[in-house]
PDB file of N, CA and C in Angstrom:
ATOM      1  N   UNK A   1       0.845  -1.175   0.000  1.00  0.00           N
ATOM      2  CA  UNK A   1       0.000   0.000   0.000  1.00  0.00           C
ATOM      3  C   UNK A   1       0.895   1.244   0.000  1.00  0.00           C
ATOM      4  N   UNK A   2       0.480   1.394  -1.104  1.00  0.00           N
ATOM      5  CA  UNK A   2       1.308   3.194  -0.948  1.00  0.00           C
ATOM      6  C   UNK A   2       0.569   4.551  -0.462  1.00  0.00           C
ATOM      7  N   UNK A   3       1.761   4.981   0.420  1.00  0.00           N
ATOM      8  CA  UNK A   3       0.922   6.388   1.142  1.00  0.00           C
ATOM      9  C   UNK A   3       1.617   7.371   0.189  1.00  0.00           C
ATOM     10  N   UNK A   4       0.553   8.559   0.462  1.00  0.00           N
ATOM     11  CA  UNK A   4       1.691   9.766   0.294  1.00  0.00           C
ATOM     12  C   UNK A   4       1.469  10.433   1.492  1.00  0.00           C
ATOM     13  N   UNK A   5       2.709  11.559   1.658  1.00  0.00           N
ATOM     14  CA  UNK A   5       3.280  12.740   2.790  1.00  0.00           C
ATOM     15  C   UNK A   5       2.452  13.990   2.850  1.00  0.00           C
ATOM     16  N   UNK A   6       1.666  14.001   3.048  1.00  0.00           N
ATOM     17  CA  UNK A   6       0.619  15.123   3.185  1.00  0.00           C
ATOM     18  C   UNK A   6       1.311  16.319   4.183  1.00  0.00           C
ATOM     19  N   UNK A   7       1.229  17.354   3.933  1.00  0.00           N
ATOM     20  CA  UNK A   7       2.428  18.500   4.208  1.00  0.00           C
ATOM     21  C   UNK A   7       1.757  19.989   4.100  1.00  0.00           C
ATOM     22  N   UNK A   8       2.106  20.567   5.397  1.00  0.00           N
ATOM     23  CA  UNK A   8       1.499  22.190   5.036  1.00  0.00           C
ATOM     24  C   UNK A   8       2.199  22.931   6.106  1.00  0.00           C
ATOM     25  N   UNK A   9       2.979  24.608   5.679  1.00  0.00           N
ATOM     26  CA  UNK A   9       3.504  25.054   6.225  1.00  0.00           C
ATOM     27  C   UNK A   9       2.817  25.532   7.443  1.00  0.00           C
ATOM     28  N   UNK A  10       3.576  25.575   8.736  1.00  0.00           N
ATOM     29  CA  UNK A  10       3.802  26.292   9.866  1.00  0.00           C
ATOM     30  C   UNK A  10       4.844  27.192  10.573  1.00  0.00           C
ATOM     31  N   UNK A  11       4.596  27.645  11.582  1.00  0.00           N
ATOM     32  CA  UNK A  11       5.889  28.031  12.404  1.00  0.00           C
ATOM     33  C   UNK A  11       6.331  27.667  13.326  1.00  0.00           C
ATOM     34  N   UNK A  12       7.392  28.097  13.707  1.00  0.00           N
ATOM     35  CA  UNK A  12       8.261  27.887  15.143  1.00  0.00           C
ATOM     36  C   UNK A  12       8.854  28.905  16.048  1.00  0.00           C
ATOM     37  N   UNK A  13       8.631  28.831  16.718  1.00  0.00           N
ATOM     38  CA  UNK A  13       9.161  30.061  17.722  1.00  0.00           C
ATOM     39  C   UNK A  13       9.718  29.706  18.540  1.00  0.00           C
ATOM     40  N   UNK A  14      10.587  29.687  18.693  1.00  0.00           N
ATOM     41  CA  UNK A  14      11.778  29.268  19.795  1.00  0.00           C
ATOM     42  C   UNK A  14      12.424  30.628  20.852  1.00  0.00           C
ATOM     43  N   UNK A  15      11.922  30.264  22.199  1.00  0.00           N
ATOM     44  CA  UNK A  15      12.166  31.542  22.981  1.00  0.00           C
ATOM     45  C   UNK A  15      13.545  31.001  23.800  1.00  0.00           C
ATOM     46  N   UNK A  16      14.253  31.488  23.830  1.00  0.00           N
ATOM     47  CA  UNK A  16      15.564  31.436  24.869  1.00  0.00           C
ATOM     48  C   UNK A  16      15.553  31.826  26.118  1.00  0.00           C
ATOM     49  N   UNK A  17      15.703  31.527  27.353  1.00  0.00           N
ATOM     50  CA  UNK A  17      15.260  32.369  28.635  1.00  0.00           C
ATOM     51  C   UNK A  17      15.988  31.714  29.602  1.00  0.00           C
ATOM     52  N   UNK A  18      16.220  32.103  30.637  1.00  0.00           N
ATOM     53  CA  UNK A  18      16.799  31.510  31.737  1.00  0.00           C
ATOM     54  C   UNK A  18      15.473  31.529  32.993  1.00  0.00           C
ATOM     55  N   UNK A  19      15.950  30.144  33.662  1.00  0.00           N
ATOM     56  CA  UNK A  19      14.758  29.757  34.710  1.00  0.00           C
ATOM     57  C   UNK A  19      14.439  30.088  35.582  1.00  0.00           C
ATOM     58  N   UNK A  20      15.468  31.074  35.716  1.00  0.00           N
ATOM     59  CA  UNK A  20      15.315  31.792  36.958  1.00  0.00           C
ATOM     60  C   UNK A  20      14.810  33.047  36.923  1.00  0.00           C
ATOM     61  N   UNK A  21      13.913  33.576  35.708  1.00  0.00           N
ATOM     62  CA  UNK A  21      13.619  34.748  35.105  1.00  0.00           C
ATOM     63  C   UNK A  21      11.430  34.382  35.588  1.00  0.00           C
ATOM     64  N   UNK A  22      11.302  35.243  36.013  1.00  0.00           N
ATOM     65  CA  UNK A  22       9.738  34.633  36.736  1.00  0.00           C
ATOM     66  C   UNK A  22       9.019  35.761  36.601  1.00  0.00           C
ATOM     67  N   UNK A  23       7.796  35.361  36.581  1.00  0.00           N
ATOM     68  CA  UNK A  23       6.676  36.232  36.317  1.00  0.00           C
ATOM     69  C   UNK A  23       6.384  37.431  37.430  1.00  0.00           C
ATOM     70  N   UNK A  24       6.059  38.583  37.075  1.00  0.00           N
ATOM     71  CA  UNK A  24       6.206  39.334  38.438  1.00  0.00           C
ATOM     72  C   UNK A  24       4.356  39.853  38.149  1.00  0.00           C
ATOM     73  N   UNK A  25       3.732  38.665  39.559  1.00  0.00           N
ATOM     74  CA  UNK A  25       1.894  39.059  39.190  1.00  0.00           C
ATOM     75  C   UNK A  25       1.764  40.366  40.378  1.00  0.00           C
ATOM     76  N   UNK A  26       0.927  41.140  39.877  1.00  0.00           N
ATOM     77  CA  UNK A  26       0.524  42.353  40.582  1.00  0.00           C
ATOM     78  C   UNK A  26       0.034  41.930  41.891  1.00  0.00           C
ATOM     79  N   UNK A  27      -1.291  41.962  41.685  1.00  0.00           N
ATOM     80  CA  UNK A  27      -2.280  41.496  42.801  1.00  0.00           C
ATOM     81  C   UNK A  27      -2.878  40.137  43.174  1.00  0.00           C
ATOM     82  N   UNK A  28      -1.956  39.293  42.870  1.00  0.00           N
ATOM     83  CA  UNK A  28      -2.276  37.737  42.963  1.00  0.00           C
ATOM     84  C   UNK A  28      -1.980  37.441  44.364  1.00  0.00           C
ATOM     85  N   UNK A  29      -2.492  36.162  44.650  1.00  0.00           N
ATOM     86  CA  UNK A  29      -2.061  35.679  46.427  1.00  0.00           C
ATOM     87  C   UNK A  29      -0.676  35.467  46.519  1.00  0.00           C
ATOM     88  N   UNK A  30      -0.502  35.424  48.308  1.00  0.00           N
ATOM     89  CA  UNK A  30       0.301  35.669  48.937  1.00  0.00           C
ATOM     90  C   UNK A  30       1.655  35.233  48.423  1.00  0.00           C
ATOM     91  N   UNK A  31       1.050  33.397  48.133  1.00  0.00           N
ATOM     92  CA  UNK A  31       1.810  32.560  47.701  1.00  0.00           C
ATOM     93  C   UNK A  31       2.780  33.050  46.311  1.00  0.00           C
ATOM     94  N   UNK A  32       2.168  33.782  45.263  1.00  0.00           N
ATOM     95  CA  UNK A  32       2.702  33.746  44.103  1.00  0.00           C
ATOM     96  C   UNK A  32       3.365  35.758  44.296  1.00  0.00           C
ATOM     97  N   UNK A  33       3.360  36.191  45.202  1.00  0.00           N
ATOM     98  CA  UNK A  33       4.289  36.852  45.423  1.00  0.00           C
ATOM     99  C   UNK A  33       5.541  36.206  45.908  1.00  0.00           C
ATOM    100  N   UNK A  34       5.330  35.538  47.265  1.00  0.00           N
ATOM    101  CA  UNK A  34       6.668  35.023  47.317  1.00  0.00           C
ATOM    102  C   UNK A  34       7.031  34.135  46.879  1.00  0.00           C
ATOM    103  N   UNK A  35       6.854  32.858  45.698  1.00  0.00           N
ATOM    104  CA  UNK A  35       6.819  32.357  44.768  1.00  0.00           C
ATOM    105  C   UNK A  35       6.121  32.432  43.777  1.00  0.00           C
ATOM    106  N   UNK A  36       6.971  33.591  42.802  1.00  0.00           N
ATOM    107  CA  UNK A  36       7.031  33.785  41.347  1.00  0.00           C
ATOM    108  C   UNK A  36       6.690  32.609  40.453  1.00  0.00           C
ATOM    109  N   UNK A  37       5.694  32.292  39.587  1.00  0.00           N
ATOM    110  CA  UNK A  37       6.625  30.988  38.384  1.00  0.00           C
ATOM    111  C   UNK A  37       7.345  31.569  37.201  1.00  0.00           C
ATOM    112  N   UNK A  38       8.137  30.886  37.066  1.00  0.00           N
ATOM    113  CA  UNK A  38       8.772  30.745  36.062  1.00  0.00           C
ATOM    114  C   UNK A  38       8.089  31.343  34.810  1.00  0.00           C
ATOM    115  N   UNK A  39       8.777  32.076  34.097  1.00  0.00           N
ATOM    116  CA  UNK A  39       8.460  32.683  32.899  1.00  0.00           C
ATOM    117  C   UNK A  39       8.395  31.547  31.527  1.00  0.00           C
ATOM    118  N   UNK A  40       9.085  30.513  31.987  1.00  0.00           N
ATOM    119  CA  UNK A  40       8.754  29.479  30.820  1.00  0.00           C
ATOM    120  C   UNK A  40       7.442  28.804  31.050  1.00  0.00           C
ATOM    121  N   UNK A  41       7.649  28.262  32.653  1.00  0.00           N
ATOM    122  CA  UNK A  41       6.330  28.082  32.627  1.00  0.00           C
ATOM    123  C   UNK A  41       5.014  28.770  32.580  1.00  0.00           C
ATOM    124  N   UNK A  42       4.986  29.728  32.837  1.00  0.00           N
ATOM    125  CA  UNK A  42       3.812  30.615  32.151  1.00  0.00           C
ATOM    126  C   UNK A  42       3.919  30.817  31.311  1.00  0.00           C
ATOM    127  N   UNK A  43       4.847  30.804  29.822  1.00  0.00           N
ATOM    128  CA  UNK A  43       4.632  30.661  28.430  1.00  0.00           C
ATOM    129  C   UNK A  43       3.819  29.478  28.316  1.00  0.00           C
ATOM    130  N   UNK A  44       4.292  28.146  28.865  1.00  0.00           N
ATOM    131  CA  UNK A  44       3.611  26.932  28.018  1.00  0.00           C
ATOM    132  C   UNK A  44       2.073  27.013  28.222  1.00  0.00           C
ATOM    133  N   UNK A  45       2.094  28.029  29.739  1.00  0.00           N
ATOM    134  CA  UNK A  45       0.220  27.012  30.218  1.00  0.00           C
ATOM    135  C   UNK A  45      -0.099  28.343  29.445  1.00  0.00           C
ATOM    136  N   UNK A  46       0.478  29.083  29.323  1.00  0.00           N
ATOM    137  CA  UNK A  46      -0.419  30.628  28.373  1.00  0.00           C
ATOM    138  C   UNK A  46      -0.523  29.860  27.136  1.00  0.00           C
ATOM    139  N   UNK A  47      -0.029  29.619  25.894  1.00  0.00           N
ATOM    140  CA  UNK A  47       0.224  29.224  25.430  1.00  0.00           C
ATOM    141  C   UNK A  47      -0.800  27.789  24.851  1.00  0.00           C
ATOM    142  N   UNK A  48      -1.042  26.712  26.039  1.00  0.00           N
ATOM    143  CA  UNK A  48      -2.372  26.074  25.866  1.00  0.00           C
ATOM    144  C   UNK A  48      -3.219  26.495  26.146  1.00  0.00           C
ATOM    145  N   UNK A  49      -3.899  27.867  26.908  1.00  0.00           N
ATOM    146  CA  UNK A  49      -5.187  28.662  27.020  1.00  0.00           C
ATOM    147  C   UNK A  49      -5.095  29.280  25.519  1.00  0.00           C
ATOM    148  N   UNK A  50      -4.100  29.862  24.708  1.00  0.00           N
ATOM    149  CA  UNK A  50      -4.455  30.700  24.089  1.00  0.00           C
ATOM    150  C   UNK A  50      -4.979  29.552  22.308  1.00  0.00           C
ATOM    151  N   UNK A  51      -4.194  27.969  22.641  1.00  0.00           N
ATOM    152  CA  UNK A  51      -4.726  26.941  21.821  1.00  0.00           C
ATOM    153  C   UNK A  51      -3.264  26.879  20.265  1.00  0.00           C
ATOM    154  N   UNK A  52      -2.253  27.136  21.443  1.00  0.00           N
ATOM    155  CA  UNK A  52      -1.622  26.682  20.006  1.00  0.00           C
ATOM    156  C   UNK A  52      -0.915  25.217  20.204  1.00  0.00           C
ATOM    157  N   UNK A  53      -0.699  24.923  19.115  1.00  0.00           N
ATOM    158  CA  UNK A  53      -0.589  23.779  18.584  1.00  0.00           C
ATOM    159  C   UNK A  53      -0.028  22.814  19.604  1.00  0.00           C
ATOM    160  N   UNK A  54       1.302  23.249  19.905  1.00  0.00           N
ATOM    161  CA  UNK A  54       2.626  22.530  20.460  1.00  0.00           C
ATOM    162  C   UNK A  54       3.054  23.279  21.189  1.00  0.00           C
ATOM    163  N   UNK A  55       3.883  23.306  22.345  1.00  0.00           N
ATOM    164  CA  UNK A  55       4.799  24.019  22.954  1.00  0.00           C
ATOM    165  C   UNK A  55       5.031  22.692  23.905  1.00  0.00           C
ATOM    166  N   UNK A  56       6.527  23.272  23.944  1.00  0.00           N
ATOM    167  CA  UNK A  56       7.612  22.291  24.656  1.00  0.00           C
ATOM    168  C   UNK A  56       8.503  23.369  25.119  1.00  0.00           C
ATOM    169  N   UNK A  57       9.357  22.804  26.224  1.00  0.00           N
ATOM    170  CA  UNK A  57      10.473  23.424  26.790  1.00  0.00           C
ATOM    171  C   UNK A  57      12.110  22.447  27.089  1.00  0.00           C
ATOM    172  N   UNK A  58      12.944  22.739  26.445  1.00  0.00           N
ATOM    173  CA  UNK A  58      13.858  22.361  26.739  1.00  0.00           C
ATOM    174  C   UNK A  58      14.896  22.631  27.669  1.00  0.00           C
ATOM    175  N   UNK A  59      15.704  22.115  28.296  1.00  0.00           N
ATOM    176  CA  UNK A  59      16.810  22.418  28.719  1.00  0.00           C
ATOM    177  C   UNK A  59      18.539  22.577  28.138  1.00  0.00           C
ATOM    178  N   UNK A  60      18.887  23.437  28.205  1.00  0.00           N
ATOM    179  CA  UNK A  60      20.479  22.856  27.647  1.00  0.00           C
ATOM    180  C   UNK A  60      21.574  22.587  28.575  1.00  0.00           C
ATOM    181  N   UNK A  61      22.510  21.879  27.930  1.00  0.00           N
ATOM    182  CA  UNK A  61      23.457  21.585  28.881  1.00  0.00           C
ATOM    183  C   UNK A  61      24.614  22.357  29.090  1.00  0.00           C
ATOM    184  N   UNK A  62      24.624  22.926  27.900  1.00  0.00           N
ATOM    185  CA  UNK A  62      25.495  24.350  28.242  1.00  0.00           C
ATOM    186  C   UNK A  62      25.501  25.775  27.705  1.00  0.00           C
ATOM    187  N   UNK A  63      25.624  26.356  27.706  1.00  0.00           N
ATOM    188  CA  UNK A  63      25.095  27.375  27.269  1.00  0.00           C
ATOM    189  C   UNK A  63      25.843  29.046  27.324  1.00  0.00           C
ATOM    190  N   UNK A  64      25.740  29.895  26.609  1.00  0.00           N
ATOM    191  CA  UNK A  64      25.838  31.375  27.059  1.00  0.00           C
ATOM    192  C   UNK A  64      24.957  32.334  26.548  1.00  0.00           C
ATOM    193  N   UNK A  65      25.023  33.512  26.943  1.00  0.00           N
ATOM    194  CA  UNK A  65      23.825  34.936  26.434  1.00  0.00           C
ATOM    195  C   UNK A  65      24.703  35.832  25.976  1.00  0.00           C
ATOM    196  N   UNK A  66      23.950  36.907  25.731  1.00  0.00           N
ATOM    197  CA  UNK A  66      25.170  38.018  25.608  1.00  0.00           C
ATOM    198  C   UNK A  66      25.841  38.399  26.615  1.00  0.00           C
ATOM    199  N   UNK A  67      26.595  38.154  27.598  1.00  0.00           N
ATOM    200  CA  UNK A  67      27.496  38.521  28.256  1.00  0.00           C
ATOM    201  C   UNK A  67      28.399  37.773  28.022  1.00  0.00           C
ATOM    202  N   UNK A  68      28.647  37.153  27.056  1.00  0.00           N
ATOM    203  CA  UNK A  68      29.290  35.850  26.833  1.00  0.00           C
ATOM    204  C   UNK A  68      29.990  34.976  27.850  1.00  0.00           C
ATOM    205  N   UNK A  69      29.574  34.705  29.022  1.00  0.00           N
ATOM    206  CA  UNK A  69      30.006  33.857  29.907  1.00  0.00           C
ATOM    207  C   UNK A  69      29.612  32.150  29.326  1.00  0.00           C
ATOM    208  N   UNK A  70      29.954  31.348  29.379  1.00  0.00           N
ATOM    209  CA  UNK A  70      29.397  30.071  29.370  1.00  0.00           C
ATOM    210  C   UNK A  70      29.339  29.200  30.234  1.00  0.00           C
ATOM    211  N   UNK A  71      28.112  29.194  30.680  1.00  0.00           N
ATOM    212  CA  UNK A  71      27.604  28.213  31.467  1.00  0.00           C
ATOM    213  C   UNK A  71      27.331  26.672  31.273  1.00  0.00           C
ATOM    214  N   UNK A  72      27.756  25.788  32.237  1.00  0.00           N
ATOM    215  CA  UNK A  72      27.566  24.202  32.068  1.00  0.00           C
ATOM    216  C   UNK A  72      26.709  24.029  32.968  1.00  0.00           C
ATOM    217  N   UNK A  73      25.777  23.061  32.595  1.00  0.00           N
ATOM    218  CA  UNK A  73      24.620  21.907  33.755  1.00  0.00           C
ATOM    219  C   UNK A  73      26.007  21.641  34.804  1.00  0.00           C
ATOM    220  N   UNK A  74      25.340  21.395  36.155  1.00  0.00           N
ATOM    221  CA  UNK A  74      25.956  21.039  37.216  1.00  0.00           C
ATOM    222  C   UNK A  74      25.110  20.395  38.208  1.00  0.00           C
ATOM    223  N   UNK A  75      25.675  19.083  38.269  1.00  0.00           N
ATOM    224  CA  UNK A  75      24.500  18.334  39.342  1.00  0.00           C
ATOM    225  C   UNK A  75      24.591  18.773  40.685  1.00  0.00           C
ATOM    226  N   UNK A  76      25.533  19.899  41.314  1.00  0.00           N
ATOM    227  CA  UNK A  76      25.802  20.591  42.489  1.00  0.00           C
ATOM    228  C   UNK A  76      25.469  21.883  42.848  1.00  0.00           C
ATOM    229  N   UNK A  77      25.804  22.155  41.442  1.00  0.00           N
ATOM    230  CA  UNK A  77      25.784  23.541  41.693  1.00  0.00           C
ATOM    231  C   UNK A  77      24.589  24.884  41.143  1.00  0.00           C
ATOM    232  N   UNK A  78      24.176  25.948  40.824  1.00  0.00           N
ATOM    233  CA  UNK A  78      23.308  26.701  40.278  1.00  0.00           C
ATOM    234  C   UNK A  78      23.159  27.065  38.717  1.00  0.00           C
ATOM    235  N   UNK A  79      22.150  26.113  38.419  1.00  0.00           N
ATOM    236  CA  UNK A  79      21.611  26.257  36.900  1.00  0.00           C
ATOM    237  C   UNK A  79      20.726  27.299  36.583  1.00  0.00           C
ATOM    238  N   UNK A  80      20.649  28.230  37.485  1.00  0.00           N
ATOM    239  CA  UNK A  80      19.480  28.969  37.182  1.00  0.00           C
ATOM    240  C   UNK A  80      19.499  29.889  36.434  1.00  0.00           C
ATOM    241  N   UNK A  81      20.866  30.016  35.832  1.00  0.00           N
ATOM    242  CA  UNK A  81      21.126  30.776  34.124  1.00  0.00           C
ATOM    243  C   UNK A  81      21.528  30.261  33.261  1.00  0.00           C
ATOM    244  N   UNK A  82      21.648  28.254  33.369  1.00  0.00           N
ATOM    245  CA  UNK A  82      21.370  28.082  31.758  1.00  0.00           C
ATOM    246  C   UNK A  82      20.179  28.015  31.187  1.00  0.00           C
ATOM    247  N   UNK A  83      20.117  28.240  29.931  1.00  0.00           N
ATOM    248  CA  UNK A  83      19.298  28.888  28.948  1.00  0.00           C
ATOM    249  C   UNK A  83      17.861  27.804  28.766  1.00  0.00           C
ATOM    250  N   UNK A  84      17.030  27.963  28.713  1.00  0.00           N
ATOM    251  CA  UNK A  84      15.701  27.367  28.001  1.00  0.00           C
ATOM    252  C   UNK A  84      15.444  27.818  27.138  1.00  0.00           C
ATOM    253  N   UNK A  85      15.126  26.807  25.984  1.00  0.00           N
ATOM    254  CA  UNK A  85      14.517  27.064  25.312  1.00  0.00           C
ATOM    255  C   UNK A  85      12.882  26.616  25.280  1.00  0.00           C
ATOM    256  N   UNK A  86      11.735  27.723  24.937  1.00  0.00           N
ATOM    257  CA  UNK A  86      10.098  27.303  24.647  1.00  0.00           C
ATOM    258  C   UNK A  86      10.322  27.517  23.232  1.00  0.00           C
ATOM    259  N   UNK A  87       9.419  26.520  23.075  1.00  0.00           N
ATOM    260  CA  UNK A  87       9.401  25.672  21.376  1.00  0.00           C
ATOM    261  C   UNK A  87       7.909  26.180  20.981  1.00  0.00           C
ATOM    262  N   UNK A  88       7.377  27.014  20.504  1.00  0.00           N
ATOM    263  CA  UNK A  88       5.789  26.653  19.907  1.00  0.00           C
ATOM    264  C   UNK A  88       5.683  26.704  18.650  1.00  0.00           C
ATOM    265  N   UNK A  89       5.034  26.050  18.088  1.00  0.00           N
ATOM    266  CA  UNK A  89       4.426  25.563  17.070  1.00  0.00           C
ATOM    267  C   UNK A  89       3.201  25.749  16.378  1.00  0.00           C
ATOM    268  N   UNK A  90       2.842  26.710  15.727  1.00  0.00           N
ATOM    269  CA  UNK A  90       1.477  27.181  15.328  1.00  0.00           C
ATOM    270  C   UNK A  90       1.664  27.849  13.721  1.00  0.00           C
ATOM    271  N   UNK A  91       0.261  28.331  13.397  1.00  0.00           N
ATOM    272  CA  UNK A  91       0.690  29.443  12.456  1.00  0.00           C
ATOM    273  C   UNK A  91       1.155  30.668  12.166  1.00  0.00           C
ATOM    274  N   UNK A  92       1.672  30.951  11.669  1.00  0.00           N
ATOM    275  CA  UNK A  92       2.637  32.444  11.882  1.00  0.00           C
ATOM    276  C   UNK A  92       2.024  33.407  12.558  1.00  0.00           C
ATOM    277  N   UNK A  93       0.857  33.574  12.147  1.00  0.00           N
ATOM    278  CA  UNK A  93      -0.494  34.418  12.760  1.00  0.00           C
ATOM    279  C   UNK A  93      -0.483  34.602  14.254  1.00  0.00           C
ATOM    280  N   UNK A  94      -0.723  33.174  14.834  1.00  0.00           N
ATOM    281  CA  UNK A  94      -1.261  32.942  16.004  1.00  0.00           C
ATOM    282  C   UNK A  94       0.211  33.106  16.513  1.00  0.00           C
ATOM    283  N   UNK A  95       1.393  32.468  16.224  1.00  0.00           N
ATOM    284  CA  UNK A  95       2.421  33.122  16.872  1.00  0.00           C
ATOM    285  C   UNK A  95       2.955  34.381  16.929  1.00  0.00           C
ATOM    286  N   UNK A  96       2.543  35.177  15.868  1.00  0.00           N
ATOM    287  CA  UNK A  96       2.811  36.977  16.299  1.00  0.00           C
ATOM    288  C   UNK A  96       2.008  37.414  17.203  1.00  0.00           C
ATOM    289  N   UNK A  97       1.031  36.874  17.715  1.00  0.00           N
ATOM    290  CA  UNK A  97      -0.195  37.530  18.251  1.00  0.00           C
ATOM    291  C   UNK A  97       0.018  36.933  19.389  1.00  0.00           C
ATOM    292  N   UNK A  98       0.518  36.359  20.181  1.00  0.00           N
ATOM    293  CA  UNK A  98       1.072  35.945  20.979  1.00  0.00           C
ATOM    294  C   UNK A  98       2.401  36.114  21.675  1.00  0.00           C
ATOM    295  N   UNK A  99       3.130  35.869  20.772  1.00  0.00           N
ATOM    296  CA  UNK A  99       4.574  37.014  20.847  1.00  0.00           C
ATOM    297  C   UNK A  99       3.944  38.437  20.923  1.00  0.00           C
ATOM    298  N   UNK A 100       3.278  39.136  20.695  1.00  0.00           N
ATOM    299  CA  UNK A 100       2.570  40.582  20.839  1.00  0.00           C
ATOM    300  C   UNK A 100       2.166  40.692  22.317  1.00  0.00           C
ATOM    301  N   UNK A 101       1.666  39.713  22.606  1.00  0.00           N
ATOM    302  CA  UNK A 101       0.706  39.834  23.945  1.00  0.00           C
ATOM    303  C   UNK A 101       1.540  39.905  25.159  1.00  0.00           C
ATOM    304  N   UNK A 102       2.713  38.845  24.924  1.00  0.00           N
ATOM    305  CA  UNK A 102       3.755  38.176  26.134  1.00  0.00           C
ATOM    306  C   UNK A 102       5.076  39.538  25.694  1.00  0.00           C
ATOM    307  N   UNK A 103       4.705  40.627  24.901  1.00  0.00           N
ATOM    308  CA  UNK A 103       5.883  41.537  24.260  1.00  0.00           C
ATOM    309  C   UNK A 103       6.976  41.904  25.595  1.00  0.00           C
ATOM    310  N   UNK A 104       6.342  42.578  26.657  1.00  0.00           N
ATOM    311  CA  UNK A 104       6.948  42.676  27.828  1.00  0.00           C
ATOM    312  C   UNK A 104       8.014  41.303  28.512  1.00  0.00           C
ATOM    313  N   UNK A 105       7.130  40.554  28.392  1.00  0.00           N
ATOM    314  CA  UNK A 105       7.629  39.253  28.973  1.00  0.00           C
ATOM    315  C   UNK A 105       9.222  38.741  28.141  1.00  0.00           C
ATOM    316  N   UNK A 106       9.004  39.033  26.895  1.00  0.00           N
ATOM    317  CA  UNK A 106       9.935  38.520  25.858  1.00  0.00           C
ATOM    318  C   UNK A 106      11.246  39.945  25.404  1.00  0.00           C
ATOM    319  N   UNK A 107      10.844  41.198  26.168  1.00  0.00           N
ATOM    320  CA  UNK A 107      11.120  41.865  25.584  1.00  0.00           C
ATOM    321  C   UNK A 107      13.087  41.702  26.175  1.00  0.00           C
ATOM    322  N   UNK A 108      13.853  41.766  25.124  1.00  0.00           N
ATOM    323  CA  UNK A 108      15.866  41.521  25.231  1.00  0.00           C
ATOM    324  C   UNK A 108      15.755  39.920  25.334  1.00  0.00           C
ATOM    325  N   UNK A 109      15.361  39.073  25.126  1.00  0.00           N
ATOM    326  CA  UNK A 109      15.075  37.879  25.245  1.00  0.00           C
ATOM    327  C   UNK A 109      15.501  37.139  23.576  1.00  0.00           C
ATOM    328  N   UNK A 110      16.286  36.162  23.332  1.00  0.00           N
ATOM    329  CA  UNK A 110      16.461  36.082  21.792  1.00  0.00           C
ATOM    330  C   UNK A 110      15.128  34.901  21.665  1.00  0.00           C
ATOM    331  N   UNK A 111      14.843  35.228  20.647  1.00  0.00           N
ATOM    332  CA  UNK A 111      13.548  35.059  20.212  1.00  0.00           C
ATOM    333  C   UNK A 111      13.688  34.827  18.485  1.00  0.00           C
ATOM    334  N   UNK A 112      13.656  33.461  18.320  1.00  0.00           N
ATOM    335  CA  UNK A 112      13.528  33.403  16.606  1.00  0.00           C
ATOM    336  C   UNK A 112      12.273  32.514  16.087  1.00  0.00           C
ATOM    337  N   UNK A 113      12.087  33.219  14.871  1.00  0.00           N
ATOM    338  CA  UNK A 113      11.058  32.244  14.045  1.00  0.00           C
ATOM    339  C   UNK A 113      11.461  31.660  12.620  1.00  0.00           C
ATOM    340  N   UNK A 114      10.925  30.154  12.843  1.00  0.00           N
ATOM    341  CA  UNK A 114      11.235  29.269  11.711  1.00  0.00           C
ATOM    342  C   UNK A 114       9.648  29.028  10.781  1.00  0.00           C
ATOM    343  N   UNK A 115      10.116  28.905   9.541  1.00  0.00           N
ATOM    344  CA  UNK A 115       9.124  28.325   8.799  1.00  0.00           C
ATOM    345  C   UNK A 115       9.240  26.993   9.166  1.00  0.00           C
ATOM    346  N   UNK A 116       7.947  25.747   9.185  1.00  0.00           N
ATOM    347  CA  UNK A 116       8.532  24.714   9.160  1.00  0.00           C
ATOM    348  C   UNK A 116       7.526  23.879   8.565  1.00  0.00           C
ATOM    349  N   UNK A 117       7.451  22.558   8.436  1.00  0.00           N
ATOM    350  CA  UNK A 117       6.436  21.886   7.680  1.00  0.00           C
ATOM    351  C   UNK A 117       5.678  20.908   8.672  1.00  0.00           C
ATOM    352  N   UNK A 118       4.933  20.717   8.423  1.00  0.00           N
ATOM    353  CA  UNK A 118       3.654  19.928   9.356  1.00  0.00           C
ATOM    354  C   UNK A 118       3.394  19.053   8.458  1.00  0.00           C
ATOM    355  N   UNK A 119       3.599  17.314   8.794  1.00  0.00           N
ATOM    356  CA  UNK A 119       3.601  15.914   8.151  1.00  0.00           C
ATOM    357  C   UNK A 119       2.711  15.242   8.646  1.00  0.00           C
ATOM    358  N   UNK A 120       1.851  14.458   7.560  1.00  0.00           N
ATOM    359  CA  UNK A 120       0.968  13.921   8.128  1.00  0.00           C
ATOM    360  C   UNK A 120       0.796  12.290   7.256  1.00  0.00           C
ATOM    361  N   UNK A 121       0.469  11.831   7.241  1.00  0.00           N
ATOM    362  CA  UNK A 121      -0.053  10.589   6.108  1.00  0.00           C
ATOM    363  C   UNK A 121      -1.054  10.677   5.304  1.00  0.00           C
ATOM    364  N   UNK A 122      -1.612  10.772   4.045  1.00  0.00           N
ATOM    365  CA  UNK A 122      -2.586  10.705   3.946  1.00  0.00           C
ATOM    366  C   UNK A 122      -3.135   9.230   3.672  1.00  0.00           C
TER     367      UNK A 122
END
């Protein structure tokens, strides 16, 4: 049985961030003043409220920013400036409009977008 590759463009947005970079909520409870989350993690769960496709978060194992220091994973010591990357996956659309919304959040943050292709079977 022969298939064919059924195929249609998307995007990618790949945000760079360090984990130790956290959301600062105004008037939220007690708790999330003195525990912030994480700015990645409030990309991903924003991110499935707002219904895009995919989002993932990676870790790296080593890494630098513009200060050019380079940082390594350390099973001892403080990772809380190597780099993450959030991965989403949508249409170009829905990822500008989103990148628009989170603008503050993202703003000196390297931030790139890929065309990419979406595979399916038919």
């Amino acid at each position: 049985m022969v298939k064919k590759v059924k195929h249609h463009s998307l995007g990618k947005l790949e945000i760079y961030i360090a984990p130790a970079h956290k959301v600062q909520h105004g008037t939220r409870s007690l708790f999330r003043k003195l525990f912030p989350k994480s700015t990645y993690m409030h990309l991903i769960q924003d991110a499935r409220k707002e219904g895009i496709i995919n989002a993932a978060a990676h870790s790296t194992h080593t890494s630098f920013t513009t200060d050019g220091k380079v940082i390594t994973f350390s099973v001892e010591g403080d990772n809380s400036k190597l780099a993450m990357c959030v991965e989403l996956v949508d249409k170009r659309e829905k990822l500008e409009a989103f990148f628009l919304k989170h603008q503050d959040l993202l703003r000196e943050k390297v931030v790139i977008f890929k065309e990419v292709e979406f595979w399916d079977v038919e």
